[in-house]
Every structure is written in C-alpha cells, then in structure tokens.
PDB file of N, CA and C in Angstrom:
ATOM      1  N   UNK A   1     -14.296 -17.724  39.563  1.00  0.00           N
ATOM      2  CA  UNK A   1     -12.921 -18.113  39.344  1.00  0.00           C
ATOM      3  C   UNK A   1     -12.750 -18.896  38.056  1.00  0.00           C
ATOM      4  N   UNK A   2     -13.744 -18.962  37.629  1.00  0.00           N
ATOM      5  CA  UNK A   2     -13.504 -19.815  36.267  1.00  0.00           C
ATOM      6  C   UNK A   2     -12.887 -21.165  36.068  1.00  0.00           C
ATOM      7  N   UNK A   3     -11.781 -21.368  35.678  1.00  0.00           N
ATOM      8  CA  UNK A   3     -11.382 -22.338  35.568  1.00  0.00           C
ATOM      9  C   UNK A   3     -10.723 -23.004  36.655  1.00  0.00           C
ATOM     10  N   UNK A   4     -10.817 -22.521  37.897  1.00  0.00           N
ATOM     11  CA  UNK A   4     -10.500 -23.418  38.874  1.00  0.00           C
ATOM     12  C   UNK A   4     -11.317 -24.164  39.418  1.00  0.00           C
ATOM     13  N   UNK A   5     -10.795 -25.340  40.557  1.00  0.00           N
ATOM     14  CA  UNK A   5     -11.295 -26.598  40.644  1.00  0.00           C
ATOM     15  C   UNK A   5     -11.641 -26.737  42.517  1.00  0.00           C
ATOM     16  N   UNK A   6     -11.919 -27.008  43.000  1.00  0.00           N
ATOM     17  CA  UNK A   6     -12.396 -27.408  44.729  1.00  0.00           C
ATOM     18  C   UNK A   6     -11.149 -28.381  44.562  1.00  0.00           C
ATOM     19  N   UNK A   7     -10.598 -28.665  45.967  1.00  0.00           N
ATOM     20  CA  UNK A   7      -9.626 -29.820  46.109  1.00  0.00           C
ATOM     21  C   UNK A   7     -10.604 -31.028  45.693  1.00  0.00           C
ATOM     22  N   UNK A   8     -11.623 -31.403  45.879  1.00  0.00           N
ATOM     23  CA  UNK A   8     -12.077 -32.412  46.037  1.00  0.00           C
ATOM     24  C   UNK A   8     -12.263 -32.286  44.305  1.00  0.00           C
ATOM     25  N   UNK A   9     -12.594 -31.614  43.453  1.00  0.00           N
ATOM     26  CA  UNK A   9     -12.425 -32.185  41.699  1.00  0.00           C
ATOM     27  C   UNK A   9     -11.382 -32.406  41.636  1.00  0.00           C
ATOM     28  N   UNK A  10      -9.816 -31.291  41.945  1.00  0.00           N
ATOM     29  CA  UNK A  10      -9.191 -31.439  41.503  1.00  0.00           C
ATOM     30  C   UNK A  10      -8.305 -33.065  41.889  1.00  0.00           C
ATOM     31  N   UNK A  11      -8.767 -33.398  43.355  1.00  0.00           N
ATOM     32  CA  UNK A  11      -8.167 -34.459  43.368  1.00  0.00           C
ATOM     33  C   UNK A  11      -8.941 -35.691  42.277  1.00  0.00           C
ATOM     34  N   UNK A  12      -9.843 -35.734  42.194  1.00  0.00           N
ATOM     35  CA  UNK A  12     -10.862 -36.977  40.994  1.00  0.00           C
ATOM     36  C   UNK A  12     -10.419 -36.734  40.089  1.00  0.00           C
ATOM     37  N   UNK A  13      -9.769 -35.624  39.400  1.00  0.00           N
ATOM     38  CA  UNK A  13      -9.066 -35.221  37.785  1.00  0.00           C
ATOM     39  C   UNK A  13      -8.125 -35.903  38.208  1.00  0.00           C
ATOM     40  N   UNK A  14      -7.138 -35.702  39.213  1.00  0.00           N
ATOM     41  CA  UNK A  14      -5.479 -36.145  39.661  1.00  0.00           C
ATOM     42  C   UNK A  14      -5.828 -38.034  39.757  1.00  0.00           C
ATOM     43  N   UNK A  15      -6.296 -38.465  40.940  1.00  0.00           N
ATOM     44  CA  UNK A  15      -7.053 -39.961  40.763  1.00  0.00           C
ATOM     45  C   UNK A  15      -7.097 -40.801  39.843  1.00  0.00           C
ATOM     46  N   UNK A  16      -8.443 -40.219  39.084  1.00  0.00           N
ATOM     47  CA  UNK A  16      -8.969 -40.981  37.982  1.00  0.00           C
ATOM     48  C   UNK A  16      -8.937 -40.435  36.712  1.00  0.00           C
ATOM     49  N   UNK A  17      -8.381 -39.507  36.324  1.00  0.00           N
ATOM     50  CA  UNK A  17      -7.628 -39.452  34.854  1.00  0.00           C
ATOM     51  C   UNK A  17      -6.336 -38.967  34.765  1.00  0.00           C
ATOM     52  N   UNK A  18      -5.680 -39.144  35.973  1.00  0.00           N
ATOM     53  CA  UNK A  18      -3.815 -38.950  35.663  1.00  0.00           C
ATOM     54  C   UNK A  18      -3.638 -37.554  35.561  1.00  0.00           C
ATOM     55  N   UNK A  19      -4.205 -36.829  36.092  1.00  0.00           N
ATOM     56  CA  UNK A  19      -3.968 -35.261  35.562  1.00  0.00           C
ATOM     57  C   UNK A  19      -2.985 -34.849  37.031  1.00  0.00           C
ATOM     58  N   UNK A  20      -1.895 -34.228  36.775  1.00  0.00           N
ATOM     59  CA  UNK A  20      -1.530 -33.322  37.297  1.00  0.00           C
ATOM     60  C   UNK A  20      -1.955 -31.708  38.140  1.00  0.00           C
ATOM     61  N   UNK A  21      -2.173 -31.551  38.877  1.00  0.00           N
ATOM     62  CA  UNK A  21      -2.906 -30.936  40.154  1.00  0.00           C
ATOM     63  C   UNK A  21      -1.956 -29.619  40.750  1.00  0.00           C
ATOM     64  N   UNK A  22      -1.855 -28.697  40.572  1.00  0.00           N
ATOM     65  CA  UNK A  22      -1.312 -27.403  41.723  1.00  0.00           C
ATOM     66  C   UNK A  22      -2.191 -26.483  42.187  1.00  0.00           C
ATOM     67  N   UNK A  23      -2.020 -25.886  43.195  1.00  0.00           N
ATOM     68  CA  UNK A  23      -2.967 -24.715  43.432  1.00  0.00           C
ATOM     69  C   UNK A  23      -2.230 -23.278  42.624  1.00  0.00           C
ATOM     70  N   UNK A  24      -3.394 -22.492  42.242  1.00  0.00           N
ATOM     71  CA  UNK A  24      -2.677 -21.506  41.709  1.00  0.00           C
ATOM     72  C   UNK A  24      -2.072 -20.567  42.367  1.00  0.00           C
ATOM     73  N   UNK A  25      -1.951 -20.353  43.553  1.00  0.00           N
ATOM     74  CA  UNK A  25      -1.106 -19.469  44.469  1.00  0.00           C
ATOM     75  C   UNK A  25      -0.211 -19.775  44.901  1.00  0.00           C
ATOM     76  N   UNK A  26       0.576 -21.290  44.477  1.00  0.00           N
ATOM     77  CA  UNK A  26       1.658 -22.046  45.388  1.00  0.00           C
ATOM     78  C   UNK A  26       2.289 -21.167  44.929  1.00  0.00           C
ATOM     79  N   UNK A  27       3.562 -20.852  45.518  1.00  0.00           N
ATOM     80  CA  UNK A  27       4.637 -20.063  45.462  1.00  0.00           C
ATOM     81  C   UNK A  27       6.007 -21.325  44.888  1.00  0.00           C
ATOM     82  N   UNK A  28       6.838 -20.582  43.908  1.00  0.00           N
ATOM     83  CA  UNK A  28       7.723 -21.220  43.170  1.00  0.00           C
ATOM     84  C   UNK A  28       7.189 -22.575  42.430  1.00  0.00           C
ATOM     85  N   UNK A  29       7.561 -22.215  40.766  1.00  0.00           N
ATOM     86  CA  UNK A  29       7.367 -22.528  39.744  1.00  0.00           C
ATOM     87  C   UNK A  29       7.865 -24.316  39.480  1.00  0.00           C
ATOM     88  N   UNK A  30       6.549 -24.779  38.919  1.00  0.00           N
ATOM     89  CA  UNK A  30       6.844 -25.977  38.534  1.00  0.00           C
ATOM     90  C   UNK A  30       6.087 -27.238  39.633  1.00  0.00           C
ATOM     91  N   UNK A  31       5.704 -26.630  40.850  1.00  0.00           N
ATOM     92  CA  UNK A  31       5.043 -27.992  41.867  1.00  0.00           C
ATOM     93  C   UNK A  31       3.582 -28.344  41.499  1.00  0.00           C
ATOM     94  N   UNK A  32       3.867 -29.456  41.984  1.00  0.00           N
ATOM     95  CA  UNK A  32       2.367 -29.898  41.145  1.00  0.00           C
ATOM     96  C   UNK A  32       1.789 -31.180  42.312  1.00  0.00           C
ATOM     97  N   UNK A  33       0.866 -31.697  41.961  1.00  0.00           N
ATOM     98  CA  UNK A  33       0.738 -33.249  42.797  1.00  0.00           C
ATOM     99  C   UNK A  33      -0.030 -33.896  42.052  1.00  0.00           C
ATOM    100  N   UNK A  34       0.586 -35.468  42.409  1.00  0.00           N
ATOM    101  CA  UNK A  34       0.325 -36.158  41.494  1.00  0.00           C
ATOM    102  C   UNK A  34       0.085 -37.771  42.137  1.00  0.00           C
ATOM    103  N   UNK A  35      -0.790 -38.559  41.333  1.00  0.00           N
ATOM    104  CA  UNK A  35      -0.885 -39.728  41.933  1.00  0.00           C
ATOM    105  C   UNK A  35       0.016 -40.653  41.321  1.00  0.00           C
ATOM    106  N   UNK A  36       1.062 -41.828  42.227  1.00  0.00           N
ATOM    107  CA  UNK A  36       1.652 -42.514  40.943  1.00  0.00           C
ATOM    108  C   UNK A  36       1.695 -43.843  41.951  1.00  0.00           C
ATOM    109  N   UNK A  37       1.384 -44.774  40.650  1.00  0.00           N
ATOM    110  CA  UNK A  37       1.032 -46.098  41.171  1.00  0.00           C
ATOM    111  C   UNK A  37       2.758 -46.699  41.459  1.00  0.00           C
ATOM    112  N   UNK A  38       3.008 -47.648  42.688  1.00  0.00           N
ATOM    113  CA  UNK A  38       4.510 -48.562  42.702  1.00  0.00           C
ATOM    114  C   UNK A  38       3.950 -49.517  42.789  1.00  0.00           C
ATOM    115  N   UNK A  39       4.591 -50.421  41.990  1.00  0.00           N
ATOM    116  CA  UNK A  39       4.438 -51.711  42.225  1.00  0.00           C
ATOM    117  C   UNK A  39       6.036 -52.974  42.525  1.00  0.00           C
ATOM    118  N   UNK A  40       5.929 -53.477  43.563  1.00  0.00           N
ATOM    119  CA  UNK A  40       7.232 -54.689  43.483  1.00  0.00           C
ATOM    120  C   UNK A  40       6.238 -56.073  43.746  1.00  0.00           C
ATOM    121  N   UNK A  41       7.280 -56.945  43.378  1.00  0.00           N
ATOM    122  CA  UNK A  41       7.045 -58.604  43.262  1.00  0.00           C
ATOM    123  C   UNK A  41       7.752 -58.854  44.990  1.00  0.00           C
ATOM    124  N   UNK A  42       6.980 -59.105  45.660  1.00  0.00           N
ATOM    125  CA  UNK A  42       7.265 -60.119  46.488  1.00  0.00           C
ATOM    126  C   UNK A  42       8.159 -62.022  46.521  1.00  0.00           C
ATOM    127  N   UNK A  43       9.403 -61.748  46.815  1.00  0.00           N
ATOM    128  CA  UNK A  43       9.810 -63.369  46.050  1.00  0.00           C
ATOM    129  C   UNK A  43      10.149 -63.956  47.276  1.00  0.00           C
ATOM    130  N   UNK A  44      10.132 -63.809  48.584  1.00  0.00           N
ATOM    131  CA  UNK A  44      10.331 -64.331  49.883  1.00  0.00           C
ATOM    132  C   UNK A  44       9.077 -65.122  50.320  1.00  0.00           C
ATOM    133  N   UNK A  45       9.431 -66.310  50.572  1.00  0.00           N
ATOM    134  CA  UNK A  45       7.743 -67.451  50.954  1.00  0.00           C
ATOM    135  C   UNK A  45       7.581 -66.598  52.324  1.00  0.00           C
ATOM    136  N   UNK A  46       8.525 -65.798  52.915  1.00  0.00           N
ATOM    137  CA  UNK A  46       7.738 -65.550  53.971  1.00  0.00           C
ATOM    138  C   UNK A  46       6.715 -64.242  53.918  1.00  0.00           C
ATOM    139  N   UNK A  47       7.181 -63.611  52.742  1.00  0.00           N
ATOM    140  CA  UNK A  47       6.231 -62.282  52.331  1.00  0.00           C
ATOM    141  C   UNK A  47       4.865 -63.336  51.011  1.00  0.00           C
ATOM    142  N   UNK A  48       4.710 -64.856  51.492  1.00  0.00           N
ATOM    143  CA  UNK A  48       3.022 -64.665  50.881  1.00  0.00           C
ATOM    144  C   UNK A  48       1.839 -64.688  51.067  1.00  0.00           C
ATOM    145  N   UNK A  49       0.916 -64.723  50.131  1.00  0.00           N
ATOM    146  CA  UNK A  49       0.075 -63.736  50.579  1.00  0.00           C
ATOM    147  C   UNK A  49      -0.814 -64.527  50.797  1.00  0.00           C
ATOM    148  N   UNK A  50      -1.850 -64.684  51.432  1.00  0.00           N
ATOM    149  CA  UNK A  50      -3.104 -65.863  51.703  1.00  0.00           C
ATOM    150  C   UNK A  50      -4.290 -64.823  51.400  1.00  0.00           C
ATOM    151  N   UNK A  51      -5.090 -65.476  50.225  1.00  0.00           N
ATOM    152  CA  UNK A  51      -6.254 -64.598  49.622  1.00  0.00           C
ATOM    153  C   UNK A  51      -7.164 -65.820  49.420  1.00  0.00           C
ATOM    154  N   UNK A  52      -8.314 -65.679  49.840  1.00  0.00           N
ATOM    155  CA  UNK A  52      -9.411 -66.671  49.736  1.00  0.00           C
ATOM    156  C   UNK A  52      -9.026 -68.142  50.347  1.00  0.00           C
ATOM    157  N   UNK A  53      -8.105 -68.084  51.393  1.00  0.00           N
ATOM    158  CA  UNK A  53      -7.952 -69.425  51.570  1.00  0.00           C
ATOM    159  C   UNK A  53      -6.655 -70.134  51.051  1.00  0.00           C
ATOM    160  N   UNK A  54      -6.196 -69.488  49.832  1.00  0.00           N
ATOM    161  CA  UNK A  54      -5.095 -69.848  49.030  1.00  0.00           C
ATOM    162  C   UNK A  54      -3.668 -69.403  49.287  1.00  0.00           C
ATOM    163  N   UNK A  55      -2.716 -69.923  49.761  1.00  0.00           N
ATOM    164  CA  UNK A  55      -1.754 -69.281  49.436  1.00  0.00           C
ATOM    165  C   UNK A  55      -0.990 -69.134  48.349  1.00  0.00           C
ATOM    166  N   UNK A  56      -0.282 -68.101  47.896  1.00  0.00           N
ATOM    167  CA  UNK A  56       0.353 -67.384  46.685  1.00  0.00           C
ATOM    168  C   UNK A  56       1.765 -67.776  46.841  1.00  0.00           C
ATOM    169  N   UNK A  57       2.556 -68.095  45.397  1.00  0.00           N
ATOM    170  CA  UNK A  57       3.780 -67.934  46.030  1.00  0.00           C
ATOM    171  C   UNK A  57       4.521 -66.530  45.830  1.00  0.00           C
ATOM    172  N   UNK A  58       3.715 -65.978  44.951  1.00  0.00           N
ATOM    173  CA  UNK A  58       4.649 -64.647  44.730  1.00  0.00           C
ATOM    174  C   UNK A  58       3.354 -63.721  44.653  1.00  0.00           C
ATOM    175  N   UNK A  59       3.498 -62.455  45.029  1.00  0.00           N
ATOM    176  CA  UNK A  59       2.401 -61.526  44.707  1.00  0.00           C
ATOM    177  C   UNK A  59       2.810 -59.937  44.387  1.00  0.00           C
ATOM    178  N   UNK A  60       2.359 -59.434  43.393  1.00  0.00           N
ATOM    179  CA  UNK A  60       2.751 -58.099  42.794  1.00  0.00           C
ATOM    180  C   UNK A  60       1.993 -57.152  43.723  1.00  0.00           C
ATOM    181  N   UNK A  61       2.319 -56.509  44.217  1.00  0.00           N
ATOM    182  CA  UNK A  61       1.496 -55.362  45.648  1.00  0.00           C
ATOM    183  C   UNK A  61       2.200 -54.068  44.637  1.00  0.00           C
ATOM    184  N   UNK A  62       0.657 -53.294  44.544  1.00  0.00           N
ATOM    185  CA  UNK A  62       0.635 -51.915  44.224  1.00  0.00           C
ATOM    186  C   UNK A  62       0.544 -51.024  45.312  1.00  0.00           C
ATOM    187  N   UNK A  63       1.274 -49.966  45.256  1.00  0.00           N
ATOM    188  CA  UNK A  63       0.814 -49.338  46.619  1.00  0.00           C
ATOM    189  C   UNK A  63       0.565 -47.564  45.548  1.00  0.00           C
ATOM    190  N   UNK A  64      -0.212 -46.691  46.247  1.00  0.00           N
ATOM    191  CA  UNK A  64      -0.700 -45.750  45.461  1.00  0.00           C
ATOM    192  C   UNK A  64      -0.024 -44.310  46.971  1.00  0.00           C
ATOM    193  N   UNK A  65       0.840 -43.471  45.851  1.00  0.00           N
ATOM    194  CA  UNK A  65       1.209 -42.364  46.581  1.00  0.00           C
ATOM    195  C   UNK A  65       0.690 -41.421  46.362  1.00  0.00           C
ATOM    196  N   UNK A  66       0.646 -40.394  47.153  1.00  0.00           N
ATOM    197  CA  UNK A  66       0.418 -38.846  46.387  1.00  0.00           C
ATOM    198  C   UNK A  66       1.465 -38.450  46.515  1.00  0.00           C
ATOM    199  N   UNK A  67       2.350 -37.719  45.235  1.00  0.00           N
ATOM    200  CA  UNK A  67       3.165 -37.314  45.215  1.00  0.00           C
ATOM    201  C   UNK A  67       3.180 -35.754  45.187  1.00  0.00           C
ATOM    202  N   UNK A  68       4.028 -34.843  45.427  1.00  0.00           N
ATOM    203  CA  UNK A  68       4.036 -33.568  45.158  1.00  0.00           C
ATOM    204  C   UNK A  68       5.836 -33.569  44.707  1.00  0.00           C
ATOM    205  N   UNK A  69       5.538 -32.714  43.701  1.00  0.00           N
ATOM    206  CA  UNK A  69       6.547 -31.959  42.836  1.00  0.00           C
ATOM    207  C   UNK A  69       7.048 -31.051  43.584  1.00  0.00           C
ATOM    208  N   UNK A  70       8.321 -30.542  44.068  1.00  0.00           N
ATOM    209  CA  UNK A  70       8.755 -29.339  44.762  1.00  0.00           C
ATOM    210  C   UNK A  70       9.337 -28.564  44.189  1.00  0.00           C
ATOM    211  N   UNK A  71       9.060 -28.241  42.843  1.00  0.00           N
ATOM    212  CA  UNK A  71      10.480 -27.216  42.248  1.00  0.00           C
ATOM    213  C   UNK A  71      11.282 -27.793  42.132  1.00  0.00           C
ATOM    214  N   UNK A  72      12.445 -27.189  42.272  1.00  0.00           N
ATOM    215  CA  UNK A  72      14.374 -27.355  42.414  1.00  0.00           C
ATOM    216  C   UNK A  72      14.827 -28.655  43.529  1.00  0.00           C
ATOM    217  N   UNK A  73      13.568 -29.159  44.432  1.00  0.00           N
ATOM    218  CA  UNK A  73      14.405 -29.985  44.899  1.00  0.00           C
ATOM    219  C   UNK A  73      13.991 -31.695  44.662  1.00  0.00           C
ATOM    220  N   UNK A  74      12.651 -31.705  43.715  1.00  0.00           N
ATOM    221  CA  UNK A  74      12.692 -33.018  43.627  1.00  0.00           C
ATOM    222  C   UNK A  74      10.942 -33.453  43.925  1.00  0.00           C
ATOM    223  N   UNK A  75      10.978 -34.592  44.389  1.00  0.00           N
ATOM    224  CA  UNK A  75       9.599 -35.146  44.883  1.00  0.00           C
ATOM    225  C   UNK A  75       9.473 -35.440  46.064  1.00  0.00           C
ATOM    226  N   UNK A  76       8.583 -35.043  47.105  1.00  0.00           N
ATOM    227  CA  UNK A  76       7.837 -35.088  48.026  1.00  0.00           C
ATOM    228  C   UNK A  76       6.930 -36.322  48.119  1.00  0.00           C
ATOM    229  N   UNK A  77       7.422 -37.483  48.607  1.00  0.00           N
ATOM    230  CA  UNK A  77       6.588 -39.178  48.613  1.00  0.00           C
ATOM    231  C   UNK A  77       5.614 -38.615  49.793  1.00  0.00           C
ATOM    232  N   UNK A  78       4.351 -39.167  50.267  1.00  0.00           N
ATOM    233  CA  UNK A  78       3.556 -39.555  50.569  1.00  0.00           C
ATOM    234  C   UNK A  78       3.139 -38.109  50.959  1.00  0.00           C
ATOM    235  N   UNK A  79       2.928 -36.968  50.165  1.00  0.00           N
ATOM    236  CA  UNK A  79       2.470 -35.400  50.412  1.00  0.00           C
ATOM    237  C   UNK A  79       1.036 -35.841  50.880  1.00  0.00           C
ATOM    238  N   UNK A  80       1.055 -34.761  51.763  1.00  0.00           N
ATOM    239  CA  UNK A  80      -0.499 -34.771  52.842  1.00  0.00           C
ATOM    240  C   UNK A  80      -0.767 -33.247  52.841  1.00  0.00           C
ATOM    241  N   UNK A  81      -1.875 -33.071  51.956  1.00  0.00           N
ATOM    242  CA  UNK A  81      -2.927 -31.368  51.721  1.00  0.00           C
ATOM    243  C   UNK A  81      -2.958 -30.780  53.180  1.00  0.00           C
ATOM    244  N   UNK A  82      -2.632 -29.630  53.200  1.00  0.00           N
ATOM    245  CA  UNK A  82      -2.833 -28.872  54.773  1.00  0.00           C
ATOM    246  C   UNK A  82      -4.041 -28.504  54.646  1.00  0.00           C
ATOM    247  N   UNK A  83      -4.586 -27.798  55.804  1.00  0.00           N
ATOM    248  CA  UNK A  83      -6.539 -27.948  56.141  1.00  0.00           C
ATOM    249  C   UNK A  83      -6.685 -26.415  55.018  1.00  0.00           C
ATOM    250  N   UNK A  84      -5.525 -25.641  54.495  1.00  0.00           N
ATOM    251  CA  UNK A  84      -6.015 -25.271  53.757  1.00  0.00           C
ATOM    252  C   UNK A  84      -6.086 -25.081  52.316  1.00  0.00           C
ATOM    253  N   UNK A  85      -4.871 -26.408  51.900  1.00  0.00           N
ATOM    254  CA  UNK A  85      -5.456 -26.922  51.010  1.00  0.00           C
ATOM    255  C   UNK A  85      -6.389 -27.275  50.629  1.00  0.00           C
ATOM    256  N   UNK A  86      -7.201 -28.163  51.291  1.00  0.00           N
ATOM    257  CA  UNK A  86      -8.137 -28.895  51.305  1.00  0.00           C
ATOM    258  C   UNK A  86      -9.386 -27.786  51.242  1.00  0.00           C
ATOM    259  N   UNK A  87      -9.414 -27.096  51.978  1.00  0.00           N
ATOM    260  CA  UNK A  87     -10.586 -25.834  51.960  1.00  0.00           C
ATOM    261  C   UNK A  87     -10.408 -24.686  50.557  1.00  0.00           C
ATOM    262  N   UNK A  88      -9.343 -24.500  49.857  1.00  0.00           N
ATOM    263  CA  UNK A  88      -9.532 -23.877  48.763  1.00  0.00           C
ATOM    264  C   UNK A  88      -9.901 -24.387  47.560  1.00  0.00           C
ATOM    265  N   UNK A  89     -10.274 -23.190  46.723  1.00  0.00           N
ATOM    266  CA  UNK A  89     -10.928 -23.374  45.765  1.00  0.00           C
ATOM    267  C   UNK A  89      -9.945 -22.766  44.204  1.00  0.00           C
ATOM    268  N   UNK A  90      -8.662 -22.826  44.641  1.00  0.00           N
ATOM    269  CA  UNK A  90      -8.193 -22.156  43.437  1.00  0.00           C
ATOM    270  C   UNK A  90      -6.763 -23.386  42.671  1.00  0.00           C
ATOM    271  N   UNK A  91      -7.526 -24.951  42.764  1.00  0.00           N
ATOM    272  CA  UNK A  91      -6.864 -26.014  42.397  1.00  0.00           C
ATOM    273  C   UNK A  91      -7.007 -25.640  40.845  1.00  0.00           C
ATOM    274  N   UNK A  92      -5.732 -26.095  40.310  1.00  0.00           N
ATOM    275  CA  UNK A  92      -5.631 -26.020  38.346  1.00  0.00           C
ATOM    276  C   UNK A  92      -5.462 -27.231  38.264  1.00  0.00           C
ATOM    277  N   UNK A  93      -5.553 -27.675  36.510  1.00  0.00           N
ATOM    278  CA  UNK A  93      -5.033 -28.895  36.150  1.00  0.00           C
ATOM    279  C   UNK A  93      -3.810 -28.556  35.631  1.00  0.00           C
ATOM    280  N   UNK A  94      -2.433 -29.065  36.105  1.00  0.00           N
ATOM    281  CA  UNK A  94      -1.430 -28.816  35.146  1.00  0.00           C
ATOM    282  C   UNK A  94      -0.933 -28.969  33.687  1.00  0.00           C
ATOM    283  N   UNK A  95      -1.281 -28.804  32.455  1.00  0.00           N
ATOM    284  CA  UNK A  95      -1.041 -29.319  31.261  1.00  0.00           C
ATOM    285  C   UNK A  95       0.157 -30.166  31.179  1.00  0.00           C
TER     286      UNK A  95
END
C-alpha cells in the first residue's frame, strides 16, 4: 500500500507532530481527524486546584480532543475510531 499508515502511526503523526489524519476510503471529501489542544483559566476559588499540598488560586486546565472533520457539516468533538478503524491499514496524512 505504500504510502499508507496502521491507525496506530497514523495516530503518533496526528499526536505528536500535528498532522492531520483520514482514512483513504472515507466516503465524502474533506474529513480528516485531528488532535486539538483547549485550554480555559479557572477563576472560581471553588474550581482550585490542590497540587503537591498547595493550593492554586487560578489554574489553566488543558484538556486534549480528538477531533474529526465531517465535510459540509462541521466538527465532530470527542470522535471515537470504530473497531474498524482501528484495524485498518489504509490511514493518510492529510497535507
């Protein structure tokens, strides 16, 4: 297959160098998946955070999604690979 990827590279390309991820058989143009970091500030004393003993008064919480691209209708928050995603072998990197 050449230039295709196992879910498991293509997710470590998507991960850890920001690359954009589709399988090449998805049907309709343009979906992709992707990792994207959120981050908000916590400013409520009752949202702080106790780390080592310390309490914080404010704390920046990243939370990490997988996103999927759907075409025409937008983004797909917290996309979860079906068992056969996960079992194919015909993952691309999206340019």
């Amino acid at each position: 297959m050449g230039d295709t990827l196992t879910f498991g590279q293509a997710i470590d390309a998507c991960r850890y160098r920001g690359a954009k991820i589709q399988r090449k058989n998805w049907n309709g143009q343009g979906q992709y998946v992707e990792f994207r970091h959120v981050a908000t500030l916590l400013e409520d004393e009752s949202d702080a955070i106790i780390e080592d003993g310390n309490e914080r008064d404010c704390f920046a919480f990243v939370a990490i999604f997988v996103n999927r691209k759907t075409g025409e209708t937008g983004i797909q928050v917290g996309w979860l690979a079906s068992q056969a995603d996960m079992a194919a072998n015909d993952w691309v990197i999206v340019e």
